[in-house]
N, C-alpha and C. Protein backbone atom coordinates (compact mmCIF):
# COMPACT_ATOMS: atom_id res chain seq x y z
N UNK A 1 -14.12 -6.93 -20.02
CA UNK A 1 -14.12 -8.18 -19.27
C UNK A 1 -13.28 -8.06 -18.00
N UNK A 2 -11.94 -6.81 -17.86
CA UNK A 2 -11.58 -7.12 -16.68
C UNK A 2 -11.88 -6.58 -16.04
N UNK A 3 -13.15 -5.60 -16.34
CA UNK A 3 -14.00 -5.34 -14.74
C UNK A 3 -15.14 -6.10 -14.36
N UNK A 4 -15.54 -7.01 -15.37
CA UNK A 4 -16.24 -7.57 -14.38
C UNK A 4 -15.53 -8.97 -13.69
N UNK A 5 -14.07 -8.81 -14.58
CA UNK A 5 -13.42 -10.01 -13.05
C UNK A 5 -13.12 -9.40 -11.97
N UNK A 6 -12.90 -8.00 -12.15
CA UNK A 6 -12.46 -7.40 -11.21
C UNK A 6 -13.71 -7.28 -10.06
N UNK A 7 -14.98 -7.38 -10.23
CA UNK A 7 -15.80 -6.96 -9.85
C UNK A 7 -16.28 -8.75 -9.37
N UNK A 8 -16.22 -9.72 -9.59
CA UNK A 8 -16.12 -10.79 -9.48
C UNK A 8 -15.75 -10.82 -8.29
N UNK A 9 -14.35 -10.98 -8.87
CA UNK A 9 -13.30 -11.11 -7.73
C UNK A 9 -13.63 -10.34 -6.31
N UNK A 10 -13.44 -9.03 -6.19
CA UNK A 10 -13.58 -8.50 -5.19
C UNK A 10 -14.71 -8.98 -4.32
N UNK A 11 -16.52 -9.30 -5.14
CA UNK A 11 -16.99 -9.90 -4.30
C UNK A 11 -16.86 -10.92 -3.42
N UNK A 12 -15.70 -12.16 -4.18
CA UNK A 12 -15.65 -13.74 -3.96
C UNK A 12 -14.79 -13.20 -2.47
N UNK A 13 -13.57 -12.30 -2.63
CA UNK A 13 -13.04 -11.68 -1.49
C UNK A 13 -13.70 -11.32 -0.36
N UNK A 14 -14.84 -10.54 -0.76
CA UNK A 14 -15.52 -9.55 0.55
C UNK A 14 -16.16 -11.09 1.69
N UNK A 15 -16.79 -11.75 0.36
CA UNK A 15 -17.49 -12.95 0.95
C UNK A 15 -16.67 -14.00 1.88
N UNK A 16 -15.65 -14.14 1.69
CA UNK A 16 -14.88 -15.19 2.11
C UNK A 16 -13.96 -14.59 3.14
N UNK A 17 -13.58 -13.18 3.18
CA UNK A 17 -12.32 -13.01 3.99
C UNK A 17 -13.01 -11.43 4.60
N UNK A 18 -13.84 -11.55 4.46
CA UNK A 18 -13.92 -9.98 5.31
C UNK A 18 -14.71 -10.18 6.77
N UNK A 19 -14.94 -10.86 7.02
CA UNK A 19 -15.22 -11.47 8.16
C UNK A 19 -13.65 -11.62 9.32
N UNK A 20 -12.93 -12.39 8.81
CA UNK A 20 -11.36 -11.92 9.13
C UNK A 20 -10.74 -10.79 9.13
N UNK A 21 -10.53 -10.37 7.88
CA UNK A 21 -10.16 -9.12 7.71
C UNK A 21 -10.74 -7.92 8.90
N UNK A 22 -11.68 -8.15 9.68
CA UNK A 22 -12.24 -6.94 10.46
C UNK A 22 -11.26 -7.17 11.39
N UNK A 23 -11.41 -8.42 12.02
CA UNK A 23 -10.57 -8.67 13.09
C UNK A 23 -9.38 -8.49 13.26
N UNK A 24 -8.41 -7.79 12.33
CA UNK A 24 -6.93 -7.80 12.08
C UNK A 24 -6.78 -6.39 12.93
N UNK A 25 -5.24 -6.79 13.67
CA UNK A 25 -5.34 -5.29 14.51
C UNK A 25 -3.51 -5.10 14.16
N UNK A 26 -4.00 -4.31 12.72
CA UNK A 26 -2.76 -3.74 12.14
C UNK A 26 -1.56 -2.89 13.48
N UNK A 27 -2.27 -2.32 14.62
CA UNK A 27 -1.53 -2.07 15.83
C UNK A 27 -0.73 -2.83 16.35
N UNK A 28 -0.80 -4.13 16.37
CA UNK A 28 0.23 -5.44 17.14
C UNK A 28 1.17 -5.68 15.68
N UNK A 29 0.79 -5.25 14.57
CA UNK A 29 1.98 -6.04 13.78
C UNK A 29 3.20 -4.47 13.56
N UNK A 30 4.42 -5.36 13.77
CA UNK A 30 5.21 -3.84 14.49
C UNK A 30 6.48 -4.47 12.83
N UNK A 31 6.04 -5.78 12.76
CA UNK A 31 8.04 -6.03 12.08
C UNK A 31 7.26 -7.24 10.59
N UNK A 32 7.16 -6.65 9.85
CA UNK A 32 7.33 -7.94 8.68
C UNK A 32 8.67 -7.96 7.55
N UNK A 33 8.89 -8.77 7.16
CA UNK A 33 10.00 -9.10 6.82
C UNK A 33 9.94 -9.39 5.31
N UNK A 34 8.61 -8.64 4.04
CA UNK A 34 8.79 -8.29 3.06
C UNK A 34 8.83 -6.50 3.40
N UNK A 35 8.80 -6.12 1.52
CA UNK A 35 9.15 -4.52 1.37
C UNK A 35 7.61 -4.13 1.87
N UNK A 36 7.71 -2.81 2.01
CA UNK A 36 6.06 -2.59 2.33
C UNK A 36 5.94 -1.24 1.14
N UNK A 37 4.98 -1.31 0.67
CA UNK A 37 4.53 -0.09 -0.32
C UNK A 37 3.51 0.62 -0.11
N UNK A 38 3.52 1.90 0.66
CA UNK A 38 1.46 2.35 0.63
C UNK A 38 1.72 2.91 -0.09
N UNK A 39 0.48 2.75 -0.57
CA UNK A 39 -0.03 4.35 -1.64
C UNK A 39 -1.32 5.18 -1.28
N UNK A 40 -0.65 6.05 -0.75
CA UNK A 40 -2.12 7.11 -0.14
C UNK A 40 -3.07 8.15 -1.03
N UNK A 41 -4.18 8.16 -1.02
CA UNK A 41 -4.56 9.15 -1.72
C UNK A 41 -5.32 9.94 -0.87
N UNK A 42 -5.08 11.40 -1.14
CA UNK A 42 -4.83 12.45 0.29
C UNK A 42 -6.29 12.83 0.59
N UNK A 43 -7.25 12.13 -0.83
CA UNK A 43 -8.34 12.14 -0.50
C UNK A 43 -9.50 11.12 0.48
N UNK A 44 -8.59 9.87 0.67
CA UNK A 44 -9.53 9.15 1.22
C UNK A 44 -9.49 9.03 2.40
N UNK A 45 -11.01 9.08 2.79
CA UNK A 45 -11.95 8.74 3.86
C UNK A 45 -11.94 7.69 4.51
N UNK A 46 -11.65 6.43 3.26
CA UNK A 46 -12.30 5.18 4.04
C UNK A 46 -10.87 4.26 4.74
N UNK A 47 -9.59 5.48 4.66
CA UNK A 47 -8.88 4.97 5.34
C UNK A 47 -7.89 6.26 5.85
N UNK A 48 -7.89 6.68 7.11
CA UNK A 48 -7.71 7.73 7.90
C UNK A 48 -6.25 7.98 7.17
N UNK A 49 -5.39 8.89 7.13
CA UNK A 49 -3.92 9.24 7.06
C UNK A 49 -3.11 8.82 8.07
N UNK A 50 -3.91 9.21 9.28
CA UNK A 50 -2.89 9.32 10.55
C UNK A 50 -3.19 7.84 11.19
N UNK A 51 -3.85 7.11 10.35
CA UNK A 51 -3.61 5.96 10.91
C UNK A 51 -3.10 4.88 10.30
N UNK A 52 -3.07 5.19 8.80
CA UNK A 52 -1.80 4.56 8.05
C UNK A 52 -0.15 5.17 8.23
N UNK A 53 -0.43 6.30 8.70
CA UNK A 53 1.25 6.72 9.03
C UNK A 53 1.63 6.20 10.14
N UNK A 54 0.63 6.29 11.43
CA UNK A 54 1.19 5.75 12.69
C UNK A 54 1.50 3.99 12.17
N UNK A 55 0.87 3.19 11.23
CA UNK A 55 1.22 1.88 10.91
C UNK A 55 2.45 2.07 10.72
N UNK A 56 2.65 3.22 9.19
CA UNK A 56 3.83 2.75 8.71
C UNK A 56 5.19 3.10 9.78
N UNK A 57 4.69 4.54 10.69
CA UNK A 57 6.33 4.88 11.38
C UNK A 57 6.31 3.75 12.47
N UNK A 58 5.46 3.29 13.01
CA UNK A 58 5.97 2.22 13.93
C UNK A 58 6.05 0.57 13.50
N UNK A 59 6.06 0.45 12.11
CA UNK A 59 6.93 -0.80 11.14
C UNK A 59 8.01 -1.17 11.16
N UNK A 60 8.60 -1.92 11.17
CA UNK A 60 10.04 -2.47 10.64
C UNK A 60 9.97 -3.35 10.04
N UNK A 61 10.64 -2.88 8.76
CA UNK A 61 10.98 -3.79 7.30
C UNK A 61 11.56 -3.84 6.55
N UNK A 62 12.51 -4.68 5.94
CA UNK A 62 13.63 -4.57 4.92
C UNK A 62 13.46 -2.63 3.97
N UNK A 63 12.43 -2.83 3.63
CA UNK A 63 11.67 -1.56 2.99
C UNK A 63 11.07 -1.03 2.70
N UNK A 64 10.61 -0.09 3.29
CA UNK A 64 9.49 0.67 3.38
C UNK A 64 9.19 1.95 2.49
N UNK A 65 8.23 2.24 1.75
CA UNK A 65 7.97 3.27 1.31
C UNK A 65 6.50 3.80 1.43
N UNK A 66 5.99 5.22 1.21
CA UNK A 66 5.14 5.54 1.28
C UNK A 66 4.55 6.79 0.42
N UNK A 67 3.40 6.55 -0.63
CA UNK A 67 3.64 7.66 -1.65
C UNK A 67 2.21 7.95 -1.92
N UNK A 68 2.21 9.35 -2.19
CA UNK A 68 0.70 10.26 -1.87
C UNK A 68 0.07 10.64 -3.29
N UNK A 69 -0.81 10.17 -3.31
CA UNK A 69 -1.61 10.37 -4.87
C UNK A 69 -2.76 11.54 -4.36
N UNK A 70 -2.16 12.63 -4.85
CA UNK A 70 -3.09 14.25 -4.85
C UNK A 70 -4.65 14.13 -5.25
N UNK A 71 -4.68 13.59 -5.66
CA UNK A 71 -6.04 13.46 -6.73
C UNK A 71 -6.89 12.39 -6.41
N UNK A 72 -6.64 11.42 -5.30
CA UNK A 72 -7.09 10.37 -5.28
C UNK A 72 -7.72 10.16 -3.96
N UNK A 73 -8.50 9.43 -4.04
CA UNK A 73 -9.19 8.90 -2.72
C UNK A 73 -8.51 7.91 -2.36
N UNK A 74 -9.99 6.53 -2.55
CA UNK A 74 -9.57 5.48 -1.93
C UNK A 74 -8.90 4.43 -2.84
N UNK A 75 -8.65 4.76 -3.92
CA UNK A 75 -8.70 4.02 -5.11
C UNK A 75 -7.42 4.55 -6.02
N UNK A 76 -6.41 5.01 -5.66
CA UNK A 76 -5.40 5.50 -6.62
C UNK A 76 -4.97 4.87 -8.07
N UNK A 77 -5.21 3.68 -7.52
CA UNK A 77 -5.36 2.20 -9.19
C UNK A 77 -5.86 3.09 -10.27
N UNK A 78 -7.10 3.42 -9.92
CA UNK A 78 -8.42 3.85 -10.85
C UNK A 78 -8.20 5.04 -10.97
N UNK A 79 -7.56 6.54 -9.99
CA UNK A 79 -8.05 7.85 -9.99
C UNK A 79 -7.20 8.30 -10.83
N UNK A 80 -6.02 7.55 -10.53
CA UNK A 80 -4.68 8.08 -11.47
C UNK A 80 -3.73 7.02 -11.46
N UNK A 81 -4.01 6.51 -12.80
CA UNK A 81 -3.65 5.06 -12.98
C UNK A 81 -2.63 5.47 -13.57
N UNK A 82 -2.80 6.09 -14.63
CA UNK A 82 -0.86 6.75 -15.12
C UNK A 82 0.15 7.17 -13.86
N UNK A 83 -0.10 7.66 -13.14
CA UNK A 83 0.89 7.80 -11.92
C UNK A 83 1.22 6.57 -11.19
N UNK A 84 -0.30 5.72 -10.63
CA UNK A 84 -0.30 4.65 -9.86
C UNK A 84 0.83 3.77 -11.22
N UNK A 85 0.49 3.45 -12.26
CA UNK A 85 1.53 2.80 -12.69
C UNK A 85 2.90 3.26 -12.83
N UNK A 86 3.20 4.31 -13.09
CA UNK A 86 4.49 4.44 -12.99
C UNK A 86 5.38 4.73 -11.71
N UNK A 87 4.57 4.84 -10.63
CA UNK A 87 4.98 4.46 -9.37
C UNK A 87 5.31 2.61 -9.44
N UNK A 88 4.64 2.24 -9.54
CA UNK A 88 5.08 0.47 -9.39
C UNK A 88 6.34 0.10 -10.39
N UNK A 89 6.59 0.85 -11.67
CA UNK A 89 7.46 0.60 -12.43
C UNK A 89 8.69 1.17 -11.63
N UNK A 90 8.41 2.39 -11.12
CA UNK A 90 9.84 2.67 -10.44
C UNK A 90 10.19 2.04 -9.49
N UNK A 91 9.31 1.43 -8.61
CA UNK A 91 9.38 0.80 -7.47
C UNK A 91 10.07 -0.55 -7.79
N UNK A 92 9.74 -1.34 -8.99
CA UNK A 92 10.18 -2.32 -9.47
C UNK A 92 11.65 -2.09 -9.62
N UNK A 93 11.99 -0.75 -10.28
CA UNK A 93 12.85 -0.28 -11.09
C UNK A 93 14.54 -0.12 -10.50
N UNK A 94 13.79 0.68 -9.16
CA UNK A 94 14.92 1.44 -8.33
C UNK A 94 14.44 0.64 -6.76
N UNK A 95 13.82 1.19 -6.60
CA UNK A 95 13.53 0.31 -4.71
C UNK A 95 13.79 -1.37 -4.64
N UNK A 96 13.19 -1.97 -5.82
CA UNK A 96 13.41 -3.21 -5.31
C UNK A 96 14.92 -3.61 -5.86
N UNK A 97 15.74 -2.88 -6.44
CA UNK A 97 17.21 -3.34 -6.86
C UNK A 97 17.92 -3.70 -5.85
N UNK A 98 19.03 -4.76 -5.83
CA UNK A 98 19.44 -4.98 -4.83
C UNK A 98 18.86 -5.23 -3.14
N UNK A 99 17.69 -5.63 -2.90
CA UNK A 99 17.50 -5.39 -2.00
C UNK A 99 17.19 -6.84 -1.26
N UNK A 100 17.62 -7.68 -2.02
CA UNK A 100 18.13 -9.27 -1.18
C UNK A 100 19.83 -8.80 -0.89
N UNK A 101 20.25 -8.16 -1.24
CA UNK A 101 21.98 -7.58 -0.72
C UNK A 101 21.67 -6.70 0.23
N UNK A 102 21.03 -5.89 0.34
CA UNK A 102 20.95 -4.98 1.54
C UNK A 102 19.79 -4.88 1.96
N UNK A 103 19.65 -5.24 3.29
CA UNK A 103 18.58 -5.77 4.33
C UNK A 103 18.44 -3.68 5.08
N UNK A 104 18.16 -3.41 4.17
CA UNK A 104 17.68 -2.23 5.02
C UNK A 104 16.93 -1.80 5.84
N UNK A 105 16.48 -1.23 7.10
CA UNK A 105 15.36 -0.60 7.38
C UNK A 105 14.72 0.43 6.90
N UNK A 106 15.30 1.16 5.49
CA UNK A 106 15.02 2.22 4.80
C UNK A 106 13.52 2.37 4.71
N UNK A 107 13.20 3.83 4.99
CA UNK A 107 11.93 3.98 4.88
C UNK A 107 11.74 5.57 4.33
N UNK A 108 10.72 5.68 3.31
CA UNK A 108 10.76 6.98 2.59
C UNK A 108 9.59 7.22 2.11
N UNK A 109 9.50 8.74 2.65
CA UNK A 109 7.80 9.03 2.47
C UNK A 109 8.08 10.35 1.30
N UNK A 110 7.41 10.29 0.20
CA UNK A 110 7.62 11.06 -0.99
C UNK A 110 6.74 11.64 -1.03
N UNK A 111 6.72 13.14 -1.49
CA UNK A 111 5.12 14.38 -1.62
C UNK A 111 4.46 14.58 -0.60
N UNK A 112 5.43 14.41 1.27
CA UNK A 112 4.64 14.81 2.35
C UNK A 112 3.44 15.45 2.17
């Protein structure tokens, strides 16, 4: 059942917000003021490397991280969901500790 909410869902999304979503020019947004998390997978296509890195190095944000799933395309959730989850547990774990006390610009790219 939760793929076909999942599969639900994503349509009700594509339908309603991807019309917007084209128009977004991730280039003008330089500073947001939550943590930021990518998760890359070194396989995908449907979103360049060098143009999620040029996002993330010219960002500013309390905290930034950036982490590379070997095995994965576009979909790291699905390709390697044991990793993809225990990345979010650590992230929960260790990155987000303290981090209403310290307003960092910290930014860290793991498995260049």
């Amino acid at each position: 059942m939760d793929m076909i909410r999942f599969i639900k869902g994503s349509r009700f999304s594509i339908k309603h917000m991807w019309a917007e979503v084209c128009n977004i020019n991730l280039e003008k947004v330089t500073h947001l003021q939550i943590p930021v998390f990518l998760c890359m997978g070194r396989h995908d296509y449907n979103t360049p490397f060098e143009l999620a890195e040029a996002f993330f190095n010219n960002l500013k944000a309390p905290l930034k991280t950036w982490e590379w799933f070997e095995e994965s395309a576009h979909c790291p959730n699905f390709e390697e969901p044991e990793k993809f989850n225990k990345h979010l547990i650590y992230l929960l774990r260790h990155e987000m500790d303290g981090l209403s006390v310290t307003n960092t610009a910290d930014h860290k790219m793991r498995t260049p």
